[in-house]
PDB file of N, CA and C in Angstrom:
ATOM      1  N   UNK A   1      13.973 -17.616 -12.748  1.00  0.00           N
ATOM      2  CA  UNK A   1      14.044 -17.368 -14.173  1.00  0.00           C
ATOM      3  C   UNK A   1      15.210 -18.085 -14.837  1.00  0.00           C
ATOM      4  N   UNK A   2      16.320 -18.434 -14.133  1.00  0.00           N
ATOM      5  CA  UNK A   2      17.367 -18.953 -14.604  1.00  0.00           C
ATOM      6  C   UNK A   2      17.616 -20.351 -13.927  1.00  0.00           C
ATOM      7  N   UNK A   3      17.049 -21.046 -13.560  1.00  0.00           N
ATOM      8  CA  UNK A   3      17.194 -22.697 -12.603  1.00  0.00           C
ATOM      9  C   UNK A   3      17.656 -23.124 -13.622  1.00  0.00           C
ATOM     10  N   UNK A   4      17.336 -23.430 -15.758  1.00  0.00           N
ATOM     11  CA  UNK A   4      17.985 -24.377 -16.126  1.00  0.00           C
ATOM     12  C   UNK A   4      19.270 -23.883 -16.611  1.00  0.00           C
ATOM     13  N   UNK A   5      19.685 -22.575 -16.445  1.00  0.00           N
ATOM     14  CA  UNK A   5      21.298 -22.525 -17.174  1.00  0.00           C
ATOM     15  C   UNK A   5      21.873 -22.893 -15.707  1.00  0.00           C
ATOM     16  N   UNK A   6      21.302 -22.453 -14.200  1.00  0.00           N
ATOM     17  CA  UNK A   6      22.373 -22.918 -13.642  1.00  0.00           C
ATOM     18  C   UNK A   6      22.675 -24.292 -13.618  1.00  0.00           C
ATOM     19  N   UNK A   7      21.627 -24.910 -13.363  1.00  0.00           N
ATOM     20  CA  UNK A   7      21.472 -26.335 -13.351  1.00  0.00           C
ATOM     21  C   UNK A   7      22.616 -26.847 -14.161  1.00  0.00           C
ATOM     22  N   UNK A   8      22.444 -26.365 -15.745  1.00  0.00           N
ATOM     23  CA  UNK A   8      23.955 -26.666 -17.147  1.00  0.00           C
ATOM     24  C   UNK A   8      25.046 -26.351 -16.188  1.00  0.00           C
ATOM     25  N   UNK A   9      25.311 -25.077 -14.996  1.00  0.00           N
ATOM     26  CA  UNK A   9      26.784 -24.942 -15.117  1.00  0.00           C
ATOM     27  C   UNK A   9      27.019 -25.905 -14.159  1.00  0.00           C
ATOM     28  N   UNK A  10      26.344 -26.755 -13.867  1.00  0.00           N
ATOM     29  CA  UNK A  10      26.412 -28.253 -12.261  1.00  0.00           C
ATOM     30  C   UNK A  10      25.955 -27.806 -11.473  1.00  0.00           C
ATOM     31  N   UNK A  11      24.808 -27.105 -10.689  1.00  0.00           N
ATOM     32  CA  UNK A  11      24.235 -27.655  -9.424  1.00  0.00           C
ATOM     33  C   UNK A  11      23.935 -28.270  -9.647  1.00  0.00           C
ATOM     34  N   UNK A  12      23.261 -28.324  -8.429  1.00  0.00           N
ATOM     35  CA  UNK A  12      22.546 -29.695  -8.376  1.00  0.00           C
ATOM     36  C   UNK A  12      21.313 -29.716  -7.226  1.00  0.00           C
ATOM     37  N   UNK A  13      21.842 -28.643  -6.328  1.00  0.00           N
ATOM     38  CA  UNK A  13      21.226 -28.241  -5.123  1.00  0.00           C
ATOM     39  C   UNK A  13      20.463 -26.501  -5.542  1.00  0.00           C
ATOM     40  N   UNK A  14      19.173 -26.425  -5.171  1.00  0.00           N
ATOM     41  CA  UNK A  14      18.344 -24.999  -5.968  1.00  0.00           C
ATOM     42  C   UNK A  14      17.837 -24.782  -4.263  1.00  0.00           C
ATOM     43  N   UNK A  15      18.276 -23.302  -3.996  1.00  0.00           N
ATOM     44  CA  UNK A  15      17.244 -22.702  -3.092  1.00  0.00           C
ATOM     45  C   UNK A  15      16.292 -21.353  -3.667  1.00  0.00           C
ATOM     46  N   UNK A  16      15.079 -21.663  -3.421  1.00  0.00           N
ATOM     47  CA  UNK A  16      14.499 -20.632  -4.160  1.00  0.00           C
ATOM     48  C   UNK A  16      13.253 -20.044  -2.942  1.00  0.00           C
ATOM     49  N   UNK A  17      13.414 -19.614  -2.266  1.00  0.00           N
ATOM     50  CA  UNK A  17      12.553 -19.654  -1.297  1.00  0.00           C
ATOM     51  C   UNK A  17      11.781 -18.066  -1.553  1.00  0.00           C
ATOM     52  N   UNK A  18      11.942 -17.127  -1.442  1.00  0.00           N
ATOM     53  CA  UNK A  18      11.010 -15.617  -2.507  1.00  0.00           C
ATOM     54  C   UNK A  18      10.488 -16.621  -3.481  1.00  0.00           C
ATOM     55  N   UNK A  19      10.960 -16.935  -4.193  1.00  0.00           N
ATOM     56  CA  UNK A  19      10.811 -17.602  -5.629  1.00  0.00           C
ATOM     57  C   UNK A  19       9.030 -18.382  -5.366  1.00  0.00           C
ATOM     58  N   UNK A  20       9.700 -19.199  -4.993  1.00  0.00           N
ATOM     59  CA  UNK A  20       8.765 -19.955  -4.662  1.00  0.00           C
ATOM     60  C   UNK A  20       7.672 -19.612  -3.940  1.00  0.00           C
ATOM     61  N   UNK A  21       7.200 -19.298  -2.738  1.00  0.00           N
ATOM     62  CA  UNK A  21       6.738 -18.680  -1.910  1.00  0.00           C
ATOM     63  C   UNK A  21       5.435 -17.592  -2.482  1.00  0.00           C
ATOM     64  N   UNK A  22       6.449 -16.182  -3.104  1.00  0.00           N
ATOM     65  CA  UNK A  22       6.586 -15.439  -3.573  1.00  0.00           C
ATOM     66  C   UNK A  22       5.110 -15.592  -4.790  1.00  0.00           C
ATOM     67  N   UNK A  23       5.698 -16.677  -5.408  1.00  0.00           N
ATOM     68  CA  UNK A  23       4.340 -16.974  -6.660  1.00  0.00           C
ATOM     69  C   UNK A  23       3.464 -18.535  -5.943  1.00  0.00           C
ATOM     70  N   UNK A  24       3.059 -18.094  -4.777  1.00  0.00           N
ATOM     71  CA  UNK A  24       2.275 -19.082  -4.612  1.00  0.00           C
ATOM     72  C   UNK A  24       1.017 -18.446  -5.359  1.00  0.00           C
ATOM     73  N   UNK A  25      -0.261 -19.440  -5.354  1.00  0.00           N
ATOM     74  CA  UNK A  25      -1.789 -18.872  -6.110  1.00  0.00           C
ATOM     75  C   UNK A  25      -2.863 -19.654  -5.370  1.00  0.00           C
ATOM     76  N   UNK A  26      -3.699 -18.942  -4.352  1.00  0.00           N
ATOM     77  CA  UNK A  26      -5.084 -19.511  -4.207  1.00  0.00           C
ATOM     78  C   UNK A  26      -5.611 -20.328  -4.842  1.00  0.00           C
ATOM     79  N   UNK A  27      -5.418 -21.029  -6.255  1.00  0.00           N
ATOM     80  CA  UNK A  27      -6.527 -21.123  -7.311  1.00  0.00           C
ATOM     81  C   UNK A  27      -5.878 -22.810  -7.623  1.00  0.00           C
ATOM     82  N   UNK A  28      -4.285 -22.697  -6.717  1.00  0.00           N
ATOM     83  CA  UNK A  28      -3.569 -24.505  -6.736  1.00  0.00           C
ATOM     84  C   UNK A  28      -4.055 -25.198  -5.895  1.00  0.00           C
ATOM     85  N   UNK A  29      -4.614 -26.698  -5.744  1.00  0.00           N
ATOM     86  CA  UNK A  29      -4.871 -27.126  -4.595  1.00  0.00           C
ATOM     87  C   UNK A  29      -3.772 -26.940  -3.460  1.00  0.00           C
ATOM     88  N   UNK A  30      -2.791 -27.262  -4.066  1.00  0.00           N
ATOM     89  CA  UNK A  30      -1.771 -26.878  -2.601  1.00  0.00           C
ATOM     90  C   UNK A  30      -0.713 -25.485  -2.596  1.00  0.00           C
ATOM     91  N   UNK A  31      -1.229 -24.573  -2.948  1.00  0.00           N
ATOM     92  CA  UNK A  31      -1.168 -23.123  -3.177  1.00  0.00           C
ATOM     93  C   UNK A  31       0.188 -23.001  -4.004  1.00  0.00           C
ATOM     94  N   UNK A  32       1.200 -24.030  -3.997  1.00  0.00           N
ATOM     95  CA  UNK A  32       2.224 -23.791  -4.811  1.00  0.00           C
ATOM     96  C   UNK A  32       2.659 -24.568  -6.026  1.00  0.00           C
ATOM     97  N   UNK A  33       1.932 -25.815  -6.330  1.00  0.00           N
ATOM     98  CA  UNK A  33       1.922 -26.519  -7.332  1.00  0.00           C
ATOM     99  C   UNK A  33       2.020 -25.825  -8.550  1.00  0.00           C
ATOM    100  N   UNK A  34       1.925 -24.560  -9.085  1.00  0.00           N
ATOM    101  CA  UNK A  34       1.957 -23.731 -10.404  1.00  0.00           C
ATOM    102  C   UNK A  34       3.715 -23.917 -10.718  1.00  0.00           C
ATOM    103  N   UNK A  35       4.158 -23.122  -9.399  1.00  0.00           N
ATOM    104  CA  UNK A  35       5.922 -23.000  -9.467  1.00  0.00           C
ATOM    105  C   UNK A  35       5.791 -24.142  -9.308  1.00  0.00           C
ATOM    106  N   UNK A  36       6.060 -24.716  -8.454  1.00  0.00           N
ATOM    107  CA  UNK A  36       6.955 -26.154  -8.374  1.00  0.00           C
ATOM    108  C   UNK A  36       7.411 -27.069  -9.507  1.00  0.00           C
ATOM    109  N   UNK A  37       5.600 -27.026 -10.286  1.00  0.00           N
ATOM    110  CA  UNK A  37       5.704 -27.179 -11.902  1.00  0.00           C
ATOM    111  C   UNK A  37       6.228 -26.961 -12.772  1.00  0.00           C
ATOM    112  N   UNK A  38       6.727 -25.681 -12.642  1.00  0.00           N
ATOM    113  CA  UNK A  38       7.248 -24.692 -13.525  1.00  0.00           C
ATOM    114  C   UNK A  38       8.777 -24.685 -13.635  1.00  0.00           C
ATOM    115  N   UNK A  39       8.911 -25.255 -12.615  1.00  0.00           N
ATOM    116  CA  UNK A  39      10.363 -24.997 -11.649  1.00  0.00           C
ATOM    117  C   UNK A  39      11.117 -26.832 -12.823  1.00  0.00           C
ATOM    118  N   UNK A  40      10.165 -28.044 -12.122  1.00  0.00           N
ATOM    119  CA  UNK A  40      10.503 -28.800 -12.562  1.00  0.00           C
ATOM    120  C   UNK A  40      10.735 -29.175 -14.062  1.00  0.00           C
ATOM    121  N   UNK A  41       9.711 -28.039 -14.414  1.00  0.00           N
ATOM    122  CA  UNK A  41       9.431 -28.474 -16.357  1.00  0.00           C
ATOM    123  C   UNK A  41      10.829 -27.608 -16.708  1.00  0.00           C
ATOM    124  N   UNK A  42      11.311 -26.681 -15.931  1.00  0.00           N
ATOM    125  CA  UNK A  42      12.762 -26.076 -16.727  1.00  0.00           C
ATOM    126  C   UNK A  42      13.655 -26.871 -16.317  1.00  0.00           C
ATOM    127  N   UNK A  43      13.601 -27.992 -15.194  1.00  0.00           N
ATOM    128  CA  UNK A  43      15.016 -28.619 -14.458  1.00  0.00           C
ATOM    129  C   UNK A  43      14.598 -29.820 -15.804  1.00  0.00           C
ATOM    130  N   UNK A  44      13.551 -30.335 -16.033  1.00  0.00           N
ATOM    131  CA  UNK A  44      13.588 -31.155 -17.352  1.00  0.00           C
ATOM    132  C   UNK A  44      14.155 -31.774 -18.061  1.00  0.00           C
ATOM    133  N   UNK A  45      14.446 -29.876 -19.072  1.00  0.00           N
ATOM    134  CA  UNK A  45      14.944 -30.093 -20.167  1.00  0.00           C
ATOM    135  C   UNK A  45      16.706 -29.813 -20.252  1.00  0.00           C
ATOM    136  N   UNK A  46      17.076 -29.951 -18.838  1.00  0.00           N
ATOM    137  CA  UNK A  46      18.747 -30.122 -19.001  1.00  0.00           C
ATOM    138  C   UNK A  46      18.790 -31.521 -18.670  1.00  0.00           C
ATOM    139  N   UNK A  47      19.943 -31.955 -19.338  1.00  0.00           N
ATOM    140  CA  UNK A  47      20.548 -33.077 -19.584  1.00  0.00           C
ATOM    141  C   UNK A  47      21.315 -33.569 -17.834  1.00  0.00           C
ATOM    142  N   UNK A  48      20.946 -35.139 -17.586  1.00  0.00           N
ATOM    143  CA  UNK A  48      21.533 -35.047 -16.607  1.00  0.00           C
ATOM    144  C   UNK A  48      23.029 -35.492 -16.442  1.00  0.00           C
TER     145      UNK A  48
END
């Protein structure tokens, strides 16, 4: 829920493994493509 403020305070490195996992979906070809998506569209919109 929070990957892009931490991302703002400098990581750089994300472990999300519940996270991820956690919201996999039958209905993705590769059962986790929804998050991963989701994950990337918030790492996005911070500035690098």
């Amino acid at each position: 829920d929070n990957i892009a403020e931490i991302a703002r305070a400098g990581a750089d490195t994300f472990v999300a493994g519940s996270a991820v996992f956690g919201a996999g979906k039958d209905s993705d070809p590769h059962r986790y493509d929804s998050i991963i998506g989701a994950l990337r569209s918030e790492l996005a919109g911070v500035a690098a």
